[in-house]
N, C-alpha and C. Protein backbone atom coordinates (compact mmCIF):
# COMPACT_ATOMS: atom_id res chain seq x y z
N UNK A 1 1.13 1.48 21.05
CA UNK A 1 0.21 0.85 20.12
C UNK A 1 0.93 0.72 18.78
N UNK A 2 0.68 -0.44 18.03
CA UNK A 2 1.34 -0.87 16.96
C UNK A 2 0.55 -1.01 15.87
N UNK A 3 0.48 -0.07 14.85
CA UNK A 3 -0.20 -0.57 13.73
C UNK A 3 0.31 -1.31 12.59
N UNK A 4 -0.76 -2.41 12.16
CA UNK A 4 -0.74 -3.10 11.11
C UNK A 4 -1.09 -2.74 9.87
N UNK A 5 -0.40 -2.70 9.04
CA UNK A 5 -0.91 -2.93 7.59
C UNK A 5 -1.25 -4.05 6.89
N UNK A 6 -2.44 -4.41 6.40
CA UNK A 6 -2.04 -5.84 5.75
C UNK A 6 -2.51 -5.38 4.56
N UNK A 7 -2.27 -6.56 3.44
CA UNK A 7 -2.31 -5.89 1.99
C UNK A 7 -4.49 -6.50 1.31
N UNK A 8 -4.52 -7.11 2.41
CA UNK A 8 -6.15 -7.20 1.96
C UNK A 8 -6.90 -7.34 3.57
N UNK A 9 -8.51 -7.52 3.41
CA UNK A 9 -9.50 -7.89 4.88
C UNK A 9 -8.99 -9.17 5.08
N UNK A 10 -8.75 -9.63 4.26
CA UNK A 10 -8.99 -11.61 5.01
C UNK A 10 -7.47 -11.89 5.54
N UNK A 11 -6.23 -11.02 5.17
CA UNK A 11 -5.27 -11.16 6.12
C UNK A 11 -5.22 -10.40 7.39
N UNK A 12 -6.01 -9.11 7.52
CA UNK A 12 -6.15 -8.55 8.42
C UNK A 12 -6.71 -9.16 9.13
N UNK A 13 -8.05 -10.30 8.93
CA UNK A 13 -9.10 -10.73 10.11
C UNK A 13 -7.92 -12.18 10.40
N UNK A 14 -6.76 -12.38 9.62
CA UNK A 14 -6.12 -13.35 10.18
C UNK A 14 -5.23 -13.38 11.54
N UNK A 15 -4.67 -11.76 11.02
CA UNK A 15 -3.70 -11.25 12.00
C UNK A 15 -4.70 -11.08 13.42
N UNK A 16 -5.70 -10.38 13.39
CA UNK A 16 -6.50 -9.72 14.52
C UNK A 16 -6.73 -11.61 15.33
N UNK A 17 -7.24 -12.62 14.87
CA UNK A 17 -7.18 -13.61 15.31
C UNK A 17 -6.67 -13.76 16.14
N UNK A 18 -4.96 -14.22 15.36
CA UNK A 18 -4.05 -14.49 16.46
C UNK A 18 -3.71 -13.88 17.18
N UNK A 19 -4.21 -12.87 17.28
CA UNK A 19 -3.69 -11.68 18.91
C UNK A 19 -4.58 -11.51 19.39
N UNK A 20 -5.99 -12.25 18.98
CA UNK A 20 -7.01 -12.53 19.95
C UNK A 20 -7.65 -11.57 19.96
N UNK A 21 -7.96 -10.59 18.37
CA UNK A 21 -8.86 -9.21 18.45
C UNK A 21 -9.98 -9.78 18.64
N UNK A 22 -11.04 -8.66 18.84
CA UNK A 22 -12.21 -9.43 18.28
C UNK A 22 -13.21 -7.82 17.72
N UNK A 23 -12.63 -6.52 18.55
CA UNK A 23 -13.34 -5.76 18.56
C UNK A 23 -12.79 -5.02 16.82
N UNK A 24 -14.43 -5.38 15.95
CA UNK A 24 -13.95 -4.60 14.57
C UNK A 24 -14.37 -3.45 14.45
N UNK A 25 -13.80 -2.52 13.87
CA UNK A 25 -14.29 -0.78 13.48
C UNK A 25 -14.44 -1.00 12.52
N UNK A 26 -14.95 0.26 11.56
CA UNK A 26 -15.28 0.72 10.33
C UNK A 26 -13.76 0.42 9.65
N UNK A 27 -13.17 -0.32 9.10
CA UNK A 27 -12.05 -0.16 8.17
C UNK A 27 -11.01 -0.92 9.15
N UNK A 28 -10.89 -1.11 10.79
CA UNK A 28 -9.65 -1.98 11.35
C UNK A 28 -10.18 -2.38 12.06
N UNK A 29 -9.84 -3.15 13.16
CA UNK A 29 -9.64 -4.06 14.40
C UNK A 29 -8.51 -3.44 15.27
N UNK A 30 -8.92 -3.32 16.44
CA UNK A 30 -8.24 -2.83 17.66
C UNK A 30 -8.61 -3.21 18.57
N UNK A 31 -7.21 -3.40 19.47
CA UNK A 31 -7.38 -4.41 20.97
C UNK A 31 -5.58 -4.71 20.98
N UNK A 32 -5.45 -5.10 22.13
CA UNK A 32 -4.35 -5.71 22.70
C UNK A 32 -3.25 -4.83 22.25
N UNK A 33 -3.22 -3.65 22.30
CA UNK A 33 -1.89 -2.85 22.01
C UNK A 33 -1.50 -2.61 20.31
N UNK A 34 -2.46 -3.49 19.79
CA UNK A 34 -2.30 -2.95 18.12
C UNK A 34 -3.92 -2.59 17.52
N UNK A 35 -3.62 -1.79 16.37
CA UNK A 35 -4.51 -1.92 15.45
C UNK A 35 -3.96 -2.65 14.05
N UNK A 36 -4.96 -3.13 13.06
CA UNK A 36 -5.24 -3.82 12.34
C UNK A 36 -5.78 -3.13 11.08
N UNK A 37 -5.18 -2.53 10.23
CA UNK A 37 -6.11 -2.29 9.20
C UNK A 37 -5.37 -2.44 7.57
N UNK A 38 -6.21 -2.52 6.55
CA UNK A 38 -5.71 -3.21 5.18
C UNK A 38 -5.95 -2.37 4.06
N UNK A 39 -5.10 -2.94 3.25
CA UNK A 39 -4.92 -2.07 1.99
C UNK A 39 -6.32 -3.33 0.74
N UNK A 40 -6.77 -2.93 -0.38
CA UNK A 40 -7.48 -3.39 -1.10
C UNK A 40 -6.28 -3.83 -2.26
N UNK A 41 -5.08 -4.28 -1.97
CA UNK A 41 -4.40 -4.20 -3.31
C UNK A 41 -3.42 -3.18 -3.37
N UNK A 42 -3.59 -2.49 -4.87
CA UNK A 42 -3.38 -1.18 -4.98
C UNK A 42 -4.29 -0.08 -4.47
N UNK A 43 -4.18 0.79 -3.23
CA UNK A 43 -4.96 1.72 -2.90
C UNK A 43 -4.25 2.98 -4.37
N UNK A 44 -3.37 2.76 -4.97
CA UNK A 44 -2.55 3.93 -5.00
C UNK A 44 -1.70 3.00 -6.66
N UNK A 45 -2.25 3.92 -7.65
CA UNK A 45 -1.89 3.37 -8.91
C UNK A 45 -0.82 4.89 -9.69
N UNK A 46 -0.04 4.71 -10.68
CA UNK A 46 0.37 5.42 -11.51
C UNK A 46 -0.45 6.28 -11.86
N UNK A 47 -0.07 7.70 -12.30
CA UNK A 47 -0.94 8.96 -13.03
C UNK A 47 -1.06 7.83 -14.64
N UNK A 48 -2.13 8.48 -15.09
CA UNK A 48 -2.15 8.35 -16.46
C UNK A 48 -1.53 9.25 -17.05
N UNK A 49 -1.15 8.89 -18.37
CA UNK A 49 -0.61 10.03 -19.33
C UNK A 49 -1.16 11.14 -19.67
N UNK A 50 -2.44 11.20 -19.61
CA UNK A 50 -3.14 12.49 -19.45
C UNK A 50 -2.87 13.61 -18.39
N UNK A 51 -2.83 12.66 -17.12
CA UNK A 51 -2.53 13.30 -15.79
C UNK A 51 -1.59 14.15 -15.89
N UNK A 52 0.01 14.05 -16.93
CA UNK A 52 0.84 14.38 -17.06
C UNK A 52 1.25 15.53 -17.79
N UNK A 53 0.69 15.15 -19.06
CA UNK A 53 0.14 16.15 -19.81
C UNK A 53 -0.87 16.09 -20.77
N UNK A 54 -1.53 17.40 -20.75
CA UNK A 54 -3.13 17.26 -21.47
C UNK A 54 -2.73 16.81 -22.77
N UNK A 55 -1.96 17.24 -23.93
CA UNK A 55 -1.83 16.80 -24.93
C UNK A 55 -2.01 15.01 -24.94
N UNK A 56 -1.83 14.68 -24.21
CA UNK A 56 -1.76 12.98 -24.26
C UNK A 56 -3.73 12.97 -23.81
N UNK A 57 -4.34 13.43 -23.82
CA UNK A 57 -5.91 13.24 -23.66
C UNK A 57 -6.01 12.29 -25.61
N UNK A 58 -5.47 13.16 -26.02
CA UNK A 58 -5.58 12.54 -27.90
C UNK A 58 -4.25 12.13 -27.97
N UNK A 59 -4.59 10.76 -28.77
CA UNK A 59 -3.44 10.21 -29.28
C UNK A 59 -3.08 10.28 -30.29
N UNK A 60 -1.89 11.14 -30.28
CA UNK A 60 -1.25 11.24 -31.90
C UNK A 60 0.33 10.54 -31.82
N UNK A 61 0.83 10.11 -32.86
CA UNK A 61 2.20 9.64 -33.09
C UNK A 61 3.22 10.69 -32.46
N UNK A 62 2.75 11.97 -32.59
CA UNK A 62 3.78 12.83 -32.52
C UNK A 62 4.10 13.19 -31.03
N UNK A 63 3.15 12.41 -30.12
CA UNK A 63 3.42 12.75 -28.83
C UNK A 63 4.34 11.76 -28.24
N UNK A 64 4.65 10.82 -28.87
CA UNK A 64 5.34 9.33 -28.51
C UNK A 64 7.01 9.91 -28.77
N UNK A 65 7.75 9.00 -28.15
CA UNK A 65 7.84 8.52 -27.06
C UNK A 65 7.23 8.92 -25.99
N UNK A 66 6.68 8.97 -24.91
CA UNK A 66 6.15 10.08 -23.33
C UNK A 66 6.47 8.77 -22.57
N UNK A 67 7.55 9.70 -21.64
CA UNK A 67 8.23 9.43 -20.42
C UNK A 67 7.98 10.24 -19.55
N UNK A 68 7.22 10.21 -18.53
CA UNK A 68 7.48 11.85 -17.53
C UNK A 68 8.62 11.55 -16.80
N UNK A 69 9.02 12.72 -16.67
CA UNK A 69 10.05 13.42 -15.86
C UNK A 69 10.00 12.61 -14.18
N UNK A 70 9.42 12.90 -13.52
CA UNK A 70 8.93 11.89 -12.26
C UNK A 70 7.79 11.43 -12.31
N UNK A 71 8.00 10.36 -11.89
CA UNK A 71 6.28 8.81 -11.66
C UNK A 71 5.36 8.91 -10.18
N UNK A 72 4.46 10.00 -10.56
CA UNK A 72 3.61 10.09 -9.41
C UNK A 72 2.47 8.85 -9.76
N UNK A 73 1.98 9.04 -8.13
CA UNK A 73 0.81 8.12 -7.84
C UNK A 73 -0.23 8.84 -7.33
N UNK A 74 -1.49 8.06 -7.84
CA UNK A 74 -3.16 9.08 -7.31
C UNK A 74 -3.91 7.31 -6.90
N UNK A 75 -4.77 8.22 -6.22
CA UNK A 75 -5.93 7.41 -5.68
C UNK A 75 -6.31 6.34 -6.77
N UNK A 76 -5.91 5.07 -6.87
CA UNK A 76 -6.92 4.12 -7.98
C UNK A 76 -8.10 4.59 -8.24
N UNK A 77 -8.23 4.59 -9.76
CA UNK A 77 -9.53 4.55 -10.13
C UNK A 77 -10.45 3.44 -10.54
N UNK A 78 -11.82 4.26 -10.67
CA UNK A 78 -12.83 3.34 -11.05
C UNK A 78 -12.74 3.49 -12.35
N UNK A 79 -12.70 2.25 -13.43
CA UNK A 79 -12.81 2.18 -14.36
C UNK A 79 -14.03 2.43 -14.58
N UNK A 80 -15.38 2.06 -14.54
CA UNK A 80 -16.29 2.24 -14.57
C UNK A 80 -16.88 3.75 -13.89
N UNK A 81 -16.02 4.80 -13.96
CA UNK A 81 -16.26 6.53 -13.19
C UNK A 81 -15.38 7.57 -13.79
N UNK A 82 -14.85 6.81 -15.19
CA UNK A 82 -14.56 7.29 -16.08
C UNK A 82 -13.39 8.33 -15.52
N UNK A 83 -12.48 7.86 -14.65
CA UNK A 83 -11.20 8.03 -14.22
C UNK A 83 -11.40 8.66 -12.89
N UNK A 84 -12.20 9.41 -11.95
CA UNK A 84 -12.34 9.50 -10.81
C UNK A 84 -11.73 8.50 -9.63
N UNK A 85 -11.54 9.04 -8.65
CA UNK A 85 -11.27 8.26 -7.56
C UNK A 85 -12.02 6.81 -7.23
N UNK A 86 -11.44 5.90 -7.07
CA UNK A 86 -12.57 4.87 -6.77
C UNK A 86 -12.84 5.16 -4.97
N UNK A 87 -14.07 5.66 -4.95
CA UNK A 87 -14.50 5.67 -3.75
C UNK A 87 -14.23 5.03 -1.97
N UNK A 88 -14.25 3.74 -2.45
CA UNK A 88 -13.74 2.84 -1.48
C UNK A 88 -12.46 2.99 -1.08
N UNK A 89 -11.53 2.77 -2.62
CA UNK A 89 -10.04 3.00 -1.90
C UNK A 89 -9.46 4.38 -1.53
N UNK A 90 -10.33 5.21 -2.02
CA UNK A 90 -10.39 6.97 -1.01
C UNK A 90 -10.48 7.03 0.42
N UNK A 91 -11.76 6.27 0.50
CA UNK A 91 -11.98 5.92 2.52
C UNK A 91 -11.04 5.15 2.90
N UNK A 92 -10.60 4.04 2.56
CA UNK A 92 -9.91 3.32 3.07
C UNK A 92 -8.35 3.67 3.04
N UNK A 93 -7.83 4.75 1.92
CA UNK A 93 -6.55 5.17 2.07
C UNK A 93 -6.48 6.39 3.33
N UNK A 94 -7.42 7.16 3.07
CA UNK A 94 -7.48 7.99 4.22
C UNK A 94 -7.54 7.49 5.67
N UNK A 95 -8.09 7.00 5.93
CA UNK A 95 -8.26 6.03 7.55
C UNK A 95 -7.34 5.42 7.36
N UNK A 96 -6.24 4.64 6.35
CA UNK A 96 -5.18 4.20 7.09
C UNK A 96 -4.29 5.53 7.38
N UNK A 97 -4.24 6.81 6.36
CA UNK A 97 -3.42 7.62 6.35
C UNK A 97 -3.63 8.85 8.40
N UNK A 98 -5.17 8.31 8.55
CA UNK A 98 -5.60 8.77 10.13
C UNK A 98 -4.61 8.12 10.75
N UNK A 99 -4.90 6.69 10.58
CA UNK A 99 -4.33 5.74 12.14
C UNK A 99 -2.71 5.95 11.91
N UNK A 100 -2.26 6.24 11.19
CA UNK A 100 -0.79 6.50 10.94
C UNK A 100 -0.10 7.34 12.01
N UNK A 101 -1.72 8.86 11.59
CA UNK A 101 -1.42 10.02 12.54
C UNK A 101 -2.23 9.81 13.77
N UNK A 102 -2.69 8.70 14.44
CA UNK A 102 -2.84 8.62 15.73
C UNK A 102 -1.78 9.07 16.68
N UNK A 103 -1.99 9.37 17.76
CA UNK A 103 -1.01 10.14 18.73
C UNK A 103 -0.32 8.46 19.56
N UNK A 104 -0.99 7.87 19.77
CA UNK A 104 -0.88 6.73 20.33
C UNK A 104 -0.18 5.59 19.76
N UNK A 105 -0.22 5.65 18.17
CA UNK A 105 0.81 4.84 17.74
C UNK A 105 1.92 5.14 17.08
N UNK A 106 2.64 3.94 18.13
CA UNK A 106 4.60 4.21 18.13
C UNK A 106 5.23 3.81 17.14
N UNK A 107 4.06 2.74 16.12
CA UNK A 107 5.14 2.29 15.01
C UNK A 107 4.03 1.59 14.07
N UNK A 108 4.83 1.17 12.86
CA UNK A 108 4.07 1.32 11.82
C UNK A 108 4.54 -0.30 11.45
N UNK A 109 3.64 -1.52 11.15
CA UNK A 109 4.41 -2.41 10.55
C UNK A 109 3.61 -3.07 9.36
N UNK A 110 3.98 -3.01 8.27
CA UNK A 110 3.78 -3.72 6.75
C UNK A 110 3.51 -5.07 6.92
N UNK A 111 2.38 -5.56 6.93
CA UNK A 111 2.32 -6.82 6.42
C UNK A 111 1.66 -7.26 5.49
N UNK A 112 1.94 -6.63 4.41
CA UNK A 112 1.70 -7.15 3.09
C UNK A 112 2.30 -8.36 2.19
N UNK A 113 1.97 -8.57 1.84
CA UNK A 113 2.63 -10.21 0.63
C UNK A 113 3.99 -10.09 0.87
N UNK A 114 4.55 -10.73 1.05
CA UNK A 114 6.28 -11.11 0.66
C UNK A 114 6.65 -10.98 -0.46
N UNK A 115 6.88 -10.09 -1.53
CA UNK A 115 7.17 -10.40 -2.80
C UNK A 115 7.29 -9.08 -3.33
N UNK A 116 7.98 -8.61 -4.16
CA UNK A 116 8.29 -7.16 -4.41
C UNK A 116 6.74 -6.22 -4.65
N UNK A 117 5.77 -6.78 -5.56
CA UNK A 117 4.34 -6.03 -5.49
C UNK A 117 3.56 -5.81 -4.25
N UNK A 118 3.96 -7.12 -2.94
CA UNK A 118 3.39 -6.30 -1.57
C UNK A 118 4.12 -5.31 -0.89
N UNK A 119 5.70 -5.61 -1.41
CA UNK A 119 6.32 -4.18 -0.72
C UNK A 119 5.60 -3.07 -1.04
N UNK A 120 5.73 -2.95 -2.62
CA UNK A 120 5.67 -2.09 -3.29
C UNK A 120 4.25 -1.27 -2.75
N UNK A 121 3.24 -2.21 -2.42
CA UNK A 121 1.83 -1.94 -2.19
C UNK A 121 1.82 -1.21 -0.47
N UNK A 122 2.61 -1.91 0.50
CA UNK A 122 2.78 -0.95 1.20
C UNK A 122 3.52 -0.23 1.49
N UNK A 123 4.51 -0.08 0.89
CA UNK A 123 5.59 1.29 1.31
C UNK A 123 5.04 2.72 0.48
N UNK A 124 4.14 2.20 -0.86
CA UNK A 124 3.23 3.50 -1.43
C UNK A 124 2.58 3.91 -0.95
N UNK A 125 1.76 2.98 0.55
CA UNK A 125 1.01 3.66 1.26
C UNK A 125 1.26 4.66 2.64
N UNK A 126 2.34 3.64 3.06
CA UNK A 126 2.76 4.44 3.79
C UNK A 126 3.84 5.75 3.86
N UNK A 127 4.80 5.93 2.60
CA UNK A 127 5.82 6.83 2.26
C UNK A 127 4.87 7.69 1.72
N UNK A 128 3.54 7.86 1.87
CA UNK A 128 2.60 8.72 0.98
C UNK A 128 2.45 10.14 1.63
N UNK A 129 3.05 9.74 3.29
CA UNK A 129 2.50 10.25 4.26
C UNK A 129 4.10 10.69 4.52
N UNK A 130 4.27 11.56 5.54
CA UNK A 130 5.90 11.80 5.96
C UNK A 130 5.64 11.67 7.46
N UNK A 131 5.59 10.03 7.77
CA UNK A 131 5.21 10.15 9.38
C UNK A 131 6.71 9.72 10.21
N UNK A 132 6.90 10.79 10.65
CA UNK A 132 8.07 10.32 11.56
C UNK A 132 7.87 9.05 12.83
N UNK A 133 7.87 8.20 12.43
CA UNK A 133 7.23 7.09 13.22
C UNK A 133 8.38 5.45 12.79
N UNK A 134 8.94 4.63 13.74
CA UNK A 134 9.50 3.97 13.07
C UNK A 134 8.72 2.75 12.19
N UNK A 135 9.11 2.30 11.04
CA UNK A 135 8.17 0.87 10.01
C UNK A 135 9.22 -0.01 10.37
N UNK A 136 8.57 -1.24 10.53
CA UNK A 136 8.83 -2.44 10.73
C UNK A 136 8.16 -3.19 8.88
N UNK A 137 8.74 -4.52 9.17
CA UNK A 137 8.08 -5.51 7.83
C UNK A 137 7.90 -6.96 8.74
N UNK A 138 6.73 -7.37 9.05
CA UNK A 138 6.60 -8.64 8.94
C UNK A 138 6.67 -9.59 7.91
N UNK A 139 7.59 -10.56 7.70
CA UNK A 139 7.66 -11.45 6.43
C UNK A 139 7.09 -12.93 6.43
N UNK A 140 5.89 -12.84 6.02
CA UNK A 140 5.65 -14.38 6.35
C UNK A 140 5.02 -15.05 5.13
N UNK A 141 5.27 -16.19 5.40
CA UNK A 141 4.17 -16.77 3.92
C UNK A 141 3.22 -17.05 4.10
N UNK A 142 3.21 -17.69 5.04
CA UNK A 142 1.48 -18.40 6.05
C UNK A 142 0.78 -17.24 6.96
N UNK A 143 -0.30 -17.49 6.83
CA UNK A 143 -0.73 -16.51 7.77
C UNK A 143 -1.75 -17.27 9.28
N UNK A 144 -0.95 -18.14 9.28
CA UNK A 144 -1.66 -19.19 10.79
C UNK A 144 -1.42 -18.21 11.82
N UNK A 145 -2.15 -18.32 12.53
CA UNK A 145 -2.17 -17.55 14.04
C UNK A 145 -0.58 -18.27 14.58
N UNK A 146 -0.06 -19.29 14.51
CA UNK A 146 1.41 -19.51 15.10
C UNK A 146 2.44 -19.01 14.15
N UNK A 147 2.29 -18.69 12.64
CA UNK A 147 2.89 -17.93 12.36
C UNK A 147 3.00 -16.31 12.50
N UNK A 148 1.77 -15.86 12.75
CA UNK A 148 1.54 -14.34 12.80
C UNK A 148 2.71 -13.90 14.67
N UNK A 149 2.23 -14.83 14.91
CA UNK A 149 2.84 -14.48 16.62
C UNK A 149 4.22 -14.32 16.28
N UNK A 150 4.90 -16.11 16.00
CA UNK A 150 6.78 -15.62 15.95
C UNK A 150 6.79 -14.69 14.72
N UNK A 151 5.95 -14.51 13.71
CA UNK A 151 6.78 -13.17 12.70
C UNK A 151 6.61 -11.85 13.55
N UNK A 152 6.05 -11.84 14.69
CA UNK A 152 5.66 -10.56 15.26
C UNK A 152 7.18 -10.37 16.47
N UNK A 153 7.16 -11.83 16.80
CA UNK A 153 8.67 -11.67 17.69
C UNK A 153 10.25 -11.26 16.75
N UNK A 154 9.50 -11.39 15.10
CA UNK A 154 10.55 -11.40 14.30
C UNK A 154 10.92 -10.17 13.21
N UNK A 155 10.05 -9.37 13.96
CA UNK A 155 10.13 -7.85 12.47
C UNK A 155 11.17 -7.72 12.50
N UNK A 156 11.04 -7.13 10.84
CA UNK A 156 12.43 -6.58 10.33
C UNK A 156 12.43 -5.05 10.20
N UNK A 157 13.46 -3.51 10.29
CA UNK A 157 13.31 -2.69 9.83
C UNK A 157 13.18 -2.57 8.28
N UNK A 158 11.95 -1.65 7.93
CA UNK A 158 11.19 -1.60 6.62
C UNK A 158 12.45 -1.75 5.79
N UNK A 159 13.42 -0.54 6.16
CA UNK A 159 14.35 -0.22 5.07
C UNK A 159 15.69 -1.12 4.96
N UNK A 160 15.14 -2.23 5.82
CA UNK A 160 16.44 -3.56 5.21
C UNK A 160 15.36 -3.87 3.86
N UNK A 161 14.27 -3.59 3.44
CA UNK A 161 13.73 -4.58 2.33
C UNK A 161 13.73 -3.08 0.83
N UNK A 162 14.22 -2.55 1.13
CA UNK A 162 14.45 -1.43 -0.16
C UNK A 162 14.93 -1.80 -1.33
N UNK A 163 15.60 -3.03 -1.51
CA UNK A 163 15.90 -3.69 -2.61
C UNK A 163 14.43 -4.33 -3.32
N UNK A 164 13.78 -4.73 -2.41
CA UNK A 164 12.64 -4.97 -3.17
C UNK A 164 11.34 -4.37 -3.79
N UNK A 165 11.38 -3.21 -2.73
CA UNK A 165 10.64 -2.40 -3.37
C UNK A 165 11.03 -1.39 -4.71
N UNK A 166 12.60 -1.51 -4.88
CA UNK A 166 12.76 -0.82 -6.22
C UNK A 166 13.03 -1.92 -7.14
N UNK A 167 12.58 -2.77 -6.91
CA UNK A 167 12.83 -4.04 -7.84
C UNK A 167 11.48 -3.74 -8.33
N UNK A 168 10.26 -3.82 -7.23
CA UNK A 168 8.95 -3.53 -7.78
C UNK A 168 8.05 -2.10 -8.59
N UNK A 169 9.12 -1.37 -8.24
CA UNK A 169 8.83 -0.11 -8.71
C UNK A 169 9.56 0.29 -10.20
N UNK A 170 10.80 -0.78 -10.20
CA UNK A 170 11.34 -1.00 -11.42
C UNK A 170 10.22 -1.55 -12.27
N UNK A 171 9.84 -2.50 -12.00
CA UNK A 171 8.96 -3.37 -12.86
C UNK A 171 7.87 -2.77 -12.69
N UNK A 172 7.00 -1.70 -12.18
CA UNK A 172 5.94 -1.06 -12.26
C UNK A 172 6.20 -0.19 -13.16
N UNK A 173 6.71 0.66 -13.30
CA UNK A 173 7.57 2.07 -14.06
C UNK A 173 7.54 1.35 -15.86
N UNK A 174 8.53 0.10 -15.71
CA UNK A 174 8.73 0.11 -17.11
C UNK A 174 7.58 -0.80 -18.00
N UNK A 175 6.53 -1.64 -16.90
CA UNK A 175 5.14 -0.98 -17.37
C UNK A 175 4.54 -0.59 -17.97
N UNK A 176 4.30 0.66 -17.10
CA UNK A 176 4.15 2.34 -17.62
C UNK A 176 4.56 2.20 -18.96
N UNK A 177 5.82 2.47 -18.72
CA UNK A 177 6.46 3.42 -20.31
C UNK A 177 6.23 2.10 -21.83
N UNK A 178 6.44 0.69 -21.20
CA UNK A 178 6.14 -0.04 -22.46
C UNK A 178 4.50 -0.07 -22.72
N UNK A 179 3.78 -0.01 -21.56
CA UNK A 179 1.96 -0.32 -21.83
C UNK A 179 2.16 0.84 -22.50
N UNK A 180 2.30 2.40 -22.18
CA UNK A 180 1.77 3.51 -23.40
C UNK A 180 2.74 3.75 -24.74
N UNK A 181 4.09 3.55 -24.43
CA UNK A 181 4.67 3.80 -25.97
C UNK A 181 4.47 2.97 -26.94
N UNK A 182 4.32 1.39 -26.75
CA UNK A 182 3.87 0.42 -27.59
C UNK A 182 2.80 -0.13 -27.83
């Protein structure tokens, strides 16, 4: 069994299409030797500066420059829950972080956006986890049921695309450090 990642629902109900799913669960689609399930985006955003250290709760001059030491990631929040977990992408990171650890599936494949922010979006989800399992990357631009099939005859191993995800993690990071120092 082969699981899918896709980076939203409406590419997931594209993929399940063309392989002729039809049966949906709570959060994926399963049938024909794969499951199907999607990321909202970012499930998985930067700590805040607070997160890092409490002194940064108040902003004073004297705490600036702040760089942390290493760039962790937490559950996206709800802006509106006054920094808590956003609920949704809690369930939905966890159930992908289940089907990961299904016993039954042999491999893991990314099909998120082509472009360094969908790497970026799923290799955070899945490197979140330490699943000894091999990742694949489907790369496609279209998501037609005749494209989903030959990109499926056509995966790539995840870690030929590592250039792009630190391209995106480059440009996430410095971000970070320009959105709070300036």
């Amino acid at each position: 069994m082969k699981l899918i990642l896709a980076e939203k629902p409406s590419v997931a109900k594209n993929i399940a299409d063309a392989l002729q799913i039809k049966q949906k669960k709570d959060g994926y689609f399963e049938g024909n030797n794969y499951i199907i399930t999607w990321a909202f985006g970012h499930l998985l955003q930067l700590y805040d500066a607070k997160d890092y250290d409490p002194k940064m709760t108040r902003w004073k001059l004297d705490n600036f420059p702040f760089i942390p030491n290493r760039f962790q990631y937490k559950v996206k929040t709800n802006p509106r829950s006054k920094g808590r977990p956003d609920p949704g992408a809690n369930k939905q990171l966890k159930l992908i972080h289940a089907l990961m650890k299904r016993q039954d599936v042999d491999a893991i494949i990314s099909a998120t956006d082509y472009d360094r922010e969908g790497q970026l979006i799923g290799d955070s989800i899945i490197y979140k986890q330490n699943i000894n399992k091999p990742i694949y990357r489907l790369l496609l631009n279209e998501w037609t049921a005749e494209e989903v099939l030959q990109g499926l005859e056509n995966i790539r191993p995840n870690k030929e695309l590592r250039p792009l995800l630190d391209a995106g993690m480059s440009r996430q990071w410095a971000d970070w450090i320009i959105g709070i120092n300036l």
